[in-house]
N, C-alpha and C. Protein backbone atom coordinates (compact mmCIF):
# COMPACT_ATOMS: atom_id res chain seq x y z
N UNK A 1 0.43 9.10 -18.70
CA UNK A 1 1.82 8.70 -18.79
C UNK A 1 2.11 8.24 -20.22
N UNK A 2 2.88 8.48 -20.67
CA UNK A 2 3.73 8.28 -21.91
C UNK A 2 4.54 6.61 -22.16
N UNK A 3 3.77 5.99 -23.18
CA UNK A 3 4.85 4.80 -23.27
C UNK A 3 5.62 4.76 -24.00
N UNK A 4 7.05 4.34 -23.63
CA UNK A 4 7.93 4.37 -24.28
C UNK A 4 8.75 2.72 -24.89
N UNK A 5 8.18 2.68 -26.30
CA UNK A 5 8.20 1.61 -26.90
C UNK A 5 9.36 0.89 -26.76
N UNK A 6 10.80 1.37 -26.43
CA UNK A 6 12.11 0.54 -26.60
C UNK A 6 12.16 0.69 -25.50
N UNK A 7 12.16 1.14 -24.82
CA UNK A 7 11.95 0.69 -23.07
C UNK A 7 11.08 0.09 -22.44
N UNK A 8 10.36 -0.05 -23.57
CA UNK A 8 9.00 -0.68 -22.57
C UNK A 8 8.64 -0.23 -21.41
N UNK A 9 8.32 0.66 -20.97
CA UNK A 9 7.90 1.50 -19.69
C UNK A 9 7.06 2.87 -19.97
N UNK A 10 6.17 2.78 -19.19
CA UNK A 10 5.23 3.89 -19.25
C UNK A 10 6.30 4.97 -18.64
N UNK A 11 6.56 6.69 -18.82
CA UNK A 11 7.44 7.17 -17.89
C UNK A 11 6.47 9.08 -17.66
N UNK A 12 6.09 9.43 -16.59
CA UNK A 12 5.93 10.68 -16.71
C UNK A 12 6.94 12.22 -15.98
N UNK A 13 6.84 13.13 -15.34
CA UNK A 13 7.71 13.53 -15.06
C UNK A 13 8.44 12.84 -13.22
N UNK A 14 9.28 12.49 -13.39
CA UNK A 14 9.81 11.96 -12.06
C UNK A 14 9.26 10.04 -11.64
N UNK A 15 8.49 9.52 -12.53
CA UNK A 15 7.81 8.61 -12.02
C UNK A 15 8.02 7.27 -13.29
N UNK A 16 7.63 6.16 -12.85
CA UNK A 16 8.31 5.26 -14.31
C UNK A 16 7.15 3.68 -13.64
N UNK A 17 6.65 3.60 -14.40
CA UNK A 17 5.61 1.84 -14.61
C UNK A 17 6.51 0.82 -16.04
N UNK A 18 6.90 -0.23 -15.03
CA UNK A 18 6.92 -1.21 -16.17
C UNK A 18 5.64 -2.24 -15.76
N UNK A 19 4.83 -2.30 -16.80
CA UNK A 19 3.99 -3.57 -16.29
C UNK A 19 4.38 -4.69 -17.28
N UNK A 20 5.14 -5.12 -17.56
CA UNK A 20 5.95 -6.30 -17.85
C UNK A 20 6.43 -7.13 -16.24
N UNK A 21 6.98 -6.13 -15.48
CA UNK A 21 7.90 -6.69 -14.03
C UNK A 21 6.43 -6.03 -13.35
N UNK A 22 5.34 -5.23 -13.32
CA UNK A 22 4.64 -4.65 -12.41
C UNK A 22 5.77 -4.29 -11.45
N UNK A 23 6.53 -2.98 -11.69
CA UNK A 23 7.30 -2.38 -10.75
C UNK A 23 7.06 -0.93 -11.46
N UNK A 24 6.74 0.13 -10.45
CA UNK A 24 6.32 1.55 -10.22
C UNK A 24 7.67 1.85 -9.27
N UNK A 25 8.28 3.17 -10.21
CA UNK A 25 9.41 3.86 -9.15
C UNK A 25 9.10 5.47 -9.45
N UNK A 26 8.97 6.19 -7.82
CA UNK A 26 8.86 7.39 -7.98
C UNK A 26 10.97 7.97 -7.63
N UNK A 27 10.98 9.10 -8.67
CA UNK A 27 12.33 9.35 -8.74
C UNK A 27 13.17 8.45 -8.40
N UNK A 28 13.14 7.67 -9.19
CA UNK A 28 13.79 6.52 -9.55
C UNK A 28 14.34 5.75 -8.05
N UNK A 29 13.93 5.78 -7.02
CA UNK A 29 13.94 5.02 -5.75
C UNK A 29 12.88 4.30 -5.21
N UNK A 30 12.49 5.24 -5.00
CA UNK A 30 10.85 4.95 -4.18
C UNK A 30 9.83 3.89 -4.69
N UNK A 31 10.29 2.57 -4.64
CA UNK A 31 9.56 1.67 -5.57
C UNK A 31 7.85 1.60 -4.43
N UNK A 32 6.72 2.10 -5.21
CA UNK A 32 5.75 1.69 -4.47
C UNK A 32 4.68 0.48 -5.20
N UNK A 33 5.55 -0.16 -6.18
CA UNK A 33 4.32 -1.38 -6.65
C UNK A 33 5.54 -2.31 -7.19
N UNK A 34 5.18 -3.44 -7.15
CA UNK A 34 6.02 -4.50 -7.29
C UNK A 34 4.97 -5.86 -7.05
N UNK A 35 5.62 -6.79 -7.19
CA UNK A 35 5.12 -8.30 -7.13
C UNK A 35 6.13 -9.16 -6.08
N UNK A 36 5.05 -10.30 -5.59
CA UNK A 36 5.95 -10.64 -4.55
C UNK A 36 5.09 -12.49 -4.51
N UNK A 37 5.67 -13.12 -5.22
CA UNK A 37 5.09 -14.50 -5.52
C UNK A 37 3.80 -14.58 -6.19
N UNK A 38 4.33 -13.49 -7.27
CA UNK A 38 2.73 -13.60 -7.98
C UNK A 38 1.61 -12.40 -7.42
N UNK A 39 1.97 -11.63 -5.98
CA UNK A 39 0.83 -11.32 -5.80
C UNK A 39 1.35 -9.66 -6.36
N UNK A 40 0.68 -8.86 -6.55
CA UNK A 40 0.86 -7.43 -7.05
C UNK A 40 0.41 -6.54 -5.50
N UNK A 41 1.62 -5.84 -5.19
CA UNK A 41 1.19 -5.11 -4.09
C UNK A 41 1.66 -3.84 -4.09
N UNK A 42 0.72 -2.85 -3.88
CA UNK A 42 1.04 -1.56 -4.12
C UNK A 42 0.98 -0.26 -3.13
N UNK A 43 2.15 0.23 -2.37
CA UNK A 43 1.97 0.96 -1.69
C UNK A 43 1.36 2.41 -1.80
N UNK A 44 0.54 2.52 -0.71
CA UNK A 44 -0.13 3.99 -1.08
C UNK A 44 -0.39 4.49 0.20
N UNK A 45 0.49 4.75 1.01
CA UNK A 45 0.97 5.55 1.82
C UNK A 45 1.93 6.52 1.36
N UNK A 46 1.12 7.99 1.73
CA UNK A 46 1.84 9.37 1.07
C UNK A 46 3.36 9.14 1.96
N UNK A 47 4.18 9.31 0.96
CA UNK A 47 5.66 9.87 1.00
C UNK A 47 5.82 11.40 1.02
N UNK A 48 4.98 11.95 -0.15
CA UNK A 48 5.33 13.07 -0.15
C UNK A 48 3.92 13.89 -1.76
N UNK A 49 4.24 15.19 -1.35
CA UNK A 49 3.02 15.64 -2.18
C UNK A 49 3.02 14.86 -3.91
N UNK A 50 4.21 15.34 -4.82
CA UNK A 50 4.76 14.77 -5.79
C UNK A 50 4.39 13.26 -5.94
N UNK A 51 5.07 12.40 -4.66
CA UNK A 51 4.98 11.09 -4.80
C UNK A 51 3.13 10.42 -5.35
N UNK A 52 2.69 11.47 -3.98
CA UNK A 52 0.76 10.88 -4.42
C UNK A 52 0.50 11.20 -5.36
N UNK A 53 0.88 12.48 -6.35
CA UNK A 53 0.16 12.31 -7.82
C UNK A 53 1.10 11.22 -8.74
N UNK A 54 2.31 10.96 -8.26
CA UNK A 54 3.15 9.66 -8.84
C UNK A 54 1.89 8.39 -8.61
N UNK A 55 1.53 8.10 -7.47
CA UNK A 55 1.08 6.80 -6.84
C UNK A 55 -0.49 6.97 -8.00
N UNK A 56 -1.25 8.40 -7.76
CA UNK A 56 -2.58 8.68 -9.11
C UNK A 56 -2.06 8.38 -9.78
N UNK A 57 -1.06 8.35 -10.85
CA UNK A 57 -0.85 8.52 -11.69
C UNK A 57 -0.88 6.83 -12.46
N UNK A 58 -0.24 6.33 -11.63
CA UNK A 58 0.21 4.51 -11.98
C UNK A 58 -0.81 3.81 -11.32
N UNK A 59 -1.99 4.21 -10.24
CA UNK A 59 -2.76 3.28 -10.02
C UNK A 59 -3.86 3.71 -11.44
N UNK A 60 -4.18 4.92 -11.89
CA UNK A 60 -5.33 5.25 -12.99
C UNK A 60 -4.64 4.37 -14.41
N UNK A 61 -3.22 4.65 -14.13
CA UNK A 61 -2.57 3.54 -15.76
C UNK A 61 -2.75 2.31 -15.27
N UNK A 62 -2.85 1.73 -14.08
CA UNK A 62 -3.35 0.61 -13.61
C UNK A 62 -4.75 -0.11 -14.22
N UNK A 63 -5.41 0.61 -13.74
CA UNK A 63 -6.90 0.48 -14.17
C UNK A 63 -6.88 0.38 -15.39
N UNK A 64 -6.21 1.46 -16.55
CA UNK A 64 -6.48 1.69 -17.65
C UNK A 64 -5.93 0.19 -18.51
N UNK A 65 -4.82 -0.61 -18.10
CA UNK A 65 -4.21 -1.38 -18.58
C UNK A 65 -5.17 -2.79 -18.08
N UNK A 66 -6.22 -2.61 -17.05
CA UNK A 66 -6.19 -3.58 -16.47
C UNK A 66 -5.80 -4.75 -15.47
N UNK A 67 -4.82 -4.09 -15.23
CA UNK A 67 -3.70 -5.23 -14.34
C UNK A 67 -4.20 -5.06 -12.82
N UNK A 68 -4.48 -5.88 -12.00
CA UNK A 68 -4.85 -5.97 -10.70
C UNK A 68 -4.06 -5.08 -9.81
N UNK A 69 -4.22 -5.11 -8.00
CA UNK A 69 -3.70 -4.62 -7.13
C UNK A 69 -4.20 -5.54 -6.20
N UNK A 70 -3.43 -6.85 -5.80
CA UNK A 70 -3.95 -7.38 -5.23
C UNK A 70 -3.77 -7.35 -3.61
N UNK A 71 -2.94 -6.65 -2.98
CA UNK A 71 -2.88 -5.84 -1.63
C UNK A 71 -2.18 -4.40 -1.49
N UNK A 72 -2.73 -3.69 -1.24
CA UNK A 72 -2.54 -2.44 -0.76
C UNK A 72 -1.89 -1.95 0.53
N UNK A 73 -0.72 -1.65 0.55
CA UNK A 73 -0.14 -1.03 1.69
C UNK A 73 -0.83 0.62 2.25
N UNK A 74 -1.61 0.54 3.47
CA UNK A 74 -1.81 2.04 3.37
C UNK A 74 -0.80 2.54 4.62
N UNK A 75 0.14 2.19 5.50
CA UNK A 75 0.79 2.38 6.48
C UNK A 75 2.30 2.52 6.48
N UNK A 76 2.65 1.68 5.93
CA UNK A 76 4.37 1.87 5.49
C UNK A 76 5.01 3.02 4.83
N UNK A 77 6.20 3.73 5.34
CA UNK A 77 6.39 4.62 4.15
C UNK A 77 7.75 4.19 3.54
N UNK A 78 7.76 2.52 3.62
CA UNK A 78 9.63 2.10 3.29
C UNK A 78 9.06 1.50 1.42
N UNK A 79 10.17 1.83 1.07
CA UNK A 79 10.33 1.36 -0.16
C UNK A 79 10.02 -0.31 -0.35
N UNK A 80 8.94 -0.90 -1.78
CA UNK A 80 8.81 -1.96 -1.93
C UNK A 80 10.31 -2.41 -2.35
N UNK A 81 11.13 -2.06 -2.75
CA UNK A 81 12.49 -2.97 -2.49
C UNK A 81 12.63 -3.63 -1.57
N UNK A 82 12.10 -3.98 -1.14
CA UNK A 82 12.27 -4.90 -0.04
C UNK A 82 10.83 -5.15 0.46
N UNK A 83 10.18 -5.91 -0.45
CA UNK A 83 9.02 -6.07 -0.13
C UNK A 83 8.25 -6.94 1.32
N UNK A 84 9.55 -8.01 1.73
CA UNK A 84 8.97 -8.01 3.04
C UNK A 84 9.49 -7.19 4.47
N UNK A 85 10.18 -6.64 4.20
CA UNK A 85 10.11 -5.59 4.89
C UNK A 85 9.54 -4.65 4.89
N UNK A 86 8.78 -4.35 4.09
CA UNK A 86 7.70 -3.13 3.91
C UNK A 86 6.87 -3.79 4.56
N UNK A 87 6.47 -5.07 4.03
CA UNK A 87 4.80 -6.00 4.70
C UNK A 87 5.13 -6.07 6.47
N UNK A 88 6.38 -6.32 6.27
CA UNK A 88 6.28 -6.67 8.26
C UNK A 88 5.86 -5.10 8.96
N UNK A 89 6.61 -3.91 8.52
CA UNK A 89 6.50 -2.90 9.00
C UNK A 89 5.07 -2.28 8.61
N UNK A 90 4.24 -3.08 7.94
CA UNK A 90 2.86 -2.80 7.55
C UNK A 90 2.00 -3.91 8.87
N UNK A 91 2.66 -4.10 8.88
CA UNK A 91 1.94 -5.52 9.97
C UNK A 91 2.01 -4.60 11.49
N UNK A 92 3.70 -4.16 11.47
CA UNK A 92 3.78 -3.57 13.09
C UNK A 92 2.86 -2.38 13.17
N UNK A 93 2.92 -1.70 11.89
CA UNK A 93 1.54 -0.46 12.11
C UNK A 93 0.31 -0.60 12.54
N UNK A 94 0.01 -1.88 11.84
CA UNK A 94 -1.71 -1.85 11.81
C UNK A 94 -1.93 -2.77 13.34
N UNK A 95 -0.49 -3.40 14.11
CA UNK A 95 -0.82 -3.90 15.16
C UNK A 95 -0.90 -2.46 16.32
N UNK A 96 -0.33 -1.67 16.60
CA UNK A 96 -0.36 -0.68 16.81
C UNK A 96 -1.74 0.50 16.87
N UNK A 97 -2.09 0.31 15.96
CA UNK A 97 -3.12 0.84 15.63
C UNK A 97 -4.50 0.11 16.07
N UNK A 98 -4.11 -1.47 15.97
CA UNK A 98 -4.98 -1.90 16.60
C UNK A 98 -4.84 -2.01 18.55
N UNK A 99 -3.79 -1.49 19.10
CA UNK A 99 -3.70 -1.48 20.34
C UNK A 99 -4.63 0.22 20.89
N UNK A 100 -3.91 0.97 19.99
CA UNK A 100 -4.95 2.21 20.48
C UNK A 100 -6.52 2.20 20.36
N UNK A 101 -6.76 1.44 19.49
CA UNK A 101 -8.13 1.39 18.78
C UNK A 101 -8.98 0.96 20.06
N UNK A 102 -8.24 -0.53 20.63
CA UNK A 102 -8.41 -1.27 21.83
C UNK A 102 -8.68 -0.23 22.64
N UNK A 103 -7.70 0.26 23.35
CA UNK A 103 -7.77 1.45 24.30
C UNK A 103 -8.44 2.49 24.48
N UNK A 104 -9.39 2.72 23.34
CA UNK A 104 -9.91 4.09 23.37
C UNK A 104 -11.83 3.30 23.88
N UNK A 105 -11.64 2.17 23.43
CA UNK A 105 -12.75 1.33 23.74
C UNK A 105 -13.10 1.49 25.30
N UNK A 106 -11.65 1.17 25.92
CA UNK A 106 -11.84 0.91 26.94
C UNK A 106 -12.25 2.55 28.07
N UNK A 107 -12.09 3.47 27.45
CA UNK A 107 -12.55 4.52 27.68
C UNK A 107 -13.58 4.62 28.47
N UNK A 108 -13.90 5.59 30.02
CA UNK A 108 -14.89 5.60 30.59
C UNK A 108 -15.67 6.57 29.57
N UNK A 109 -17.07 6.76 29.52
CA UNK A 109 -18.05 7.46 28.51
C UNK A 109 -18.26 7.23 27.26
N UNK A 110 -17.32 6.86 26.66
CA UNK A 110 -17.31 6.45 24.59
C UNK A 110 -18.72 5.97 24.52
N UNK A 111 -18.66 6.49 23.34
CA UNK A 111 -19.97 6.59 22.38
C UNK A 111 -20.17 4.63 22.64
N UNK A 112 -21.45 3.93 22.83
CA UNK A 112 -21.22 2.81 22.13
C UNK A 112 -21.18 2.55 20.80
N UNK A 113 -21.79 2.92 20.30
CA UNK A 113 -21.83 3.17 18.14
C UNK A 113 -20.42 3.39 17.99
N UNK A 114 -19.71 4.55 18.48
CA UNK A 114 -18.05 4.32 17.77
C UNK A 114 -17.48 3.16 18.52
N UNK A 115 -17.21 3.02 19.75
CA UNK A 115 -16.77 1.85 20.14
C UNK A 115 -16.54 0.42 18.92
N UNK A 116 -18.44 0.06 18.53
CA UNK A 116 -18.39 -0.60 17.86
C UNK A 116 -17.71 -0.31 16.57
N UNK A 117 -17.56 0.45 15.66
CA UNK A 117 -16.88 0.60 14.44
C UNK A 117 -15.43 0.57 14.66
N UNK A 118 -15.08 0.93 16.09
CA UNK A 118 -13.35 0.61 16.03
C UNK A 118 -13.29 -0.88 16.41
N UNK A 119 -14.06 -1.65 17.10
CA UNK A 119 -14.04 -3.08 17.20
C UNK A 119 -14.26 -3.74 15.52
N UNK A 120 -14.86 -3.32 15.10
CA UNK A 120 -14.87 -3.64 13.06
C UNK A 120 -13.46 -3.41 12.46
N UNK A 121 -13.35 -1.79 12.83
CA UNK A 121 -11.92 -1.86 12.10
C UNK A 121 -10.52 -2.70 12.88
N UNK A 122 -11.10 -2.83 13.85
CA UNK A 122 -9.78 -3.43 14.89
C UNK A 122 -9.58 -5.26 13.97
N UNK A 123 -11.21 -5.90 13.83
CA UNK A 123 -11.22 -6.38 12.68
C UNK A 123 -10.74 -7.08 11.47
N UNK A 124 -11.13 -5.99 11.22
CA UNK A 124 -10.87 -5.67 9.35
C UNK A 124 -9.41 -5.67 9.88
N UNK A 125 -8.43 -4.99 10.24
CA UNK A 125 -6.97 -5.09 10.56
C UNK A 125 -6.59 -6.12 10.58
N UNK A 126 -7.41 -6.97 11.59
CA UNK A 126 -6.37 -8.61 11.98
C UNK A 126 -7.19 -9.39 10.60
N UNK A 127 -7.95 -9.17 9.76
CA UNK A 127 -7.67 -10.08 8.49
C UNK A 127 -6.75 -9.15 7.48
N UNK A 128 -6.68 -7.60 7.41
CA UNK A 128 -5.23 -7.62 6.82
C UNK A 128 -4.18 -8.17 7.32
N UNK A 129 -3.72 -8.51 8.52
CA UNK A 129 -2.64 -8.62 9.12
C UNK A 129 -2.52 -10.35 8.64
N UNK A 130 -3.55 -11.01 8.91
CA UNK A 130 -3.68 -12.47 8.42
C UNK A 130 -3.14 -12.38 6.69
N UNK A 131 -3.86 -11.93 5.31
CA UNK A 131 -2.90 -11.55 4.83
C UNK A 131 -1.75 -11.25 4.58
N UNK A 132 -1.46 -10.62 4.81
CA UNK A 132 0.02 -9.68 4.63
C UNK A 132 1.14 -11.03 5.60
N UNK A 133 0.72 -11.84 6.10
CA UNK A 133 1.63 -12.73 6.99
C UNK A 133 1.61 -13.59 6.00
N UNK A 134 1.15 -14.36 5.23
CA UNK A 134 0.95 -15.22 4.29
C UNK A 134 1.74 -15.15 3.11
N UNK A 135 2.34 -13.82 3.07
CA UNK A 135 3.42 -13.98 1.84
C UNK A 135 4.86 -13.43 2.50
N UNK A 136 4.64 -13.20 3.81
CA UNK A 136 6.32 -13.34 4.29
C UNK A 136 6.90 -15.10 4.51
C-alpha cells in the first residue's frame, strides 16, 4: 500500500489505513479495523473476494508498521462503524455456534476425540465471548 504523505493514509486500489485513528475502510464503507476504548479490533470475516485481499492487505501493513490487533472479529459481516454492534452480533454468532457445537456432542455414536475438541472450542468461545462483553 502506498502512503500518502498529506493525507496521512496508507491507500491501495479500493481500500484506505489511517493508523493515526487505526481505522481500515474497504470502498470507502466497509470499515473492518477501528479502536474502541483503546482496544484495536479488526474484523476478518470475508465480505467479499476483493474485501479479503483488502483485509491481507492492512493486516500485512499492520505487522509491517507494528501496531497491534488486539481482538479479532471472525463472525460478523456488519461494518466496524458501529463497533458495538458488530461485537454484540459477534457474541450472538459464536453463542450459536456454541449451541450446535453442544448438540452434535450430544449425538448418539460421535467420535469421543471430536466430541472433545468441540467441548475446547465450545470453550475457547465462551472466553471470546467473556471478552468481547467487556468493552460493550
Amino acid at each position: 500500500m502506498k502512503y500518502f504523505t498529506r493525507l496521512k493514509i496508507y491507500k491501495a486500489s479500493n481500500v484506505s489505513f489511517n493508523p493515526q485513528t487505526m481505522e481500515a475502510l474497504s470502498y470507502d464503507w466497509w470499515r473492518f479495523v477501528t479502536t474502541l476504548n483503546g482496544v484495536s479490533i479488526f474484523n476478518n470475516a470475508t465480505y467479499s473476494v476483493s474485501t479479503c485481499a483488502h483485509q491481507f492487505k492492512v493486516r500485512q501493513l499492520m505487522r509491517d508498521l507494528n501496531l497491534p490487533v488486539h481482538i479479532t472479529l471472525h463472525h460478523t459481516r456488519k461494518s466496524l462503524s458501529a463497533p458495538i454492534s458488530a461485537i454484540l452480533d459477534e457474541v450472538k454468532c459464536l453463542r450459536a455456534i456454541n449451541e450446535d457445537l453442544l448438540a452434535l456432542t450430544t449425538k448418539p455414536r460421535t467420535h469421543k476425540t471430536k466430541n472433545e475438541e468441540r467441548r475446547q472450542e465450545v470453550i475457547a468461545n465462551l472466553s471470546t465471548i467473556t471478552e468481547l462483553n467487556k468493552l460493550t
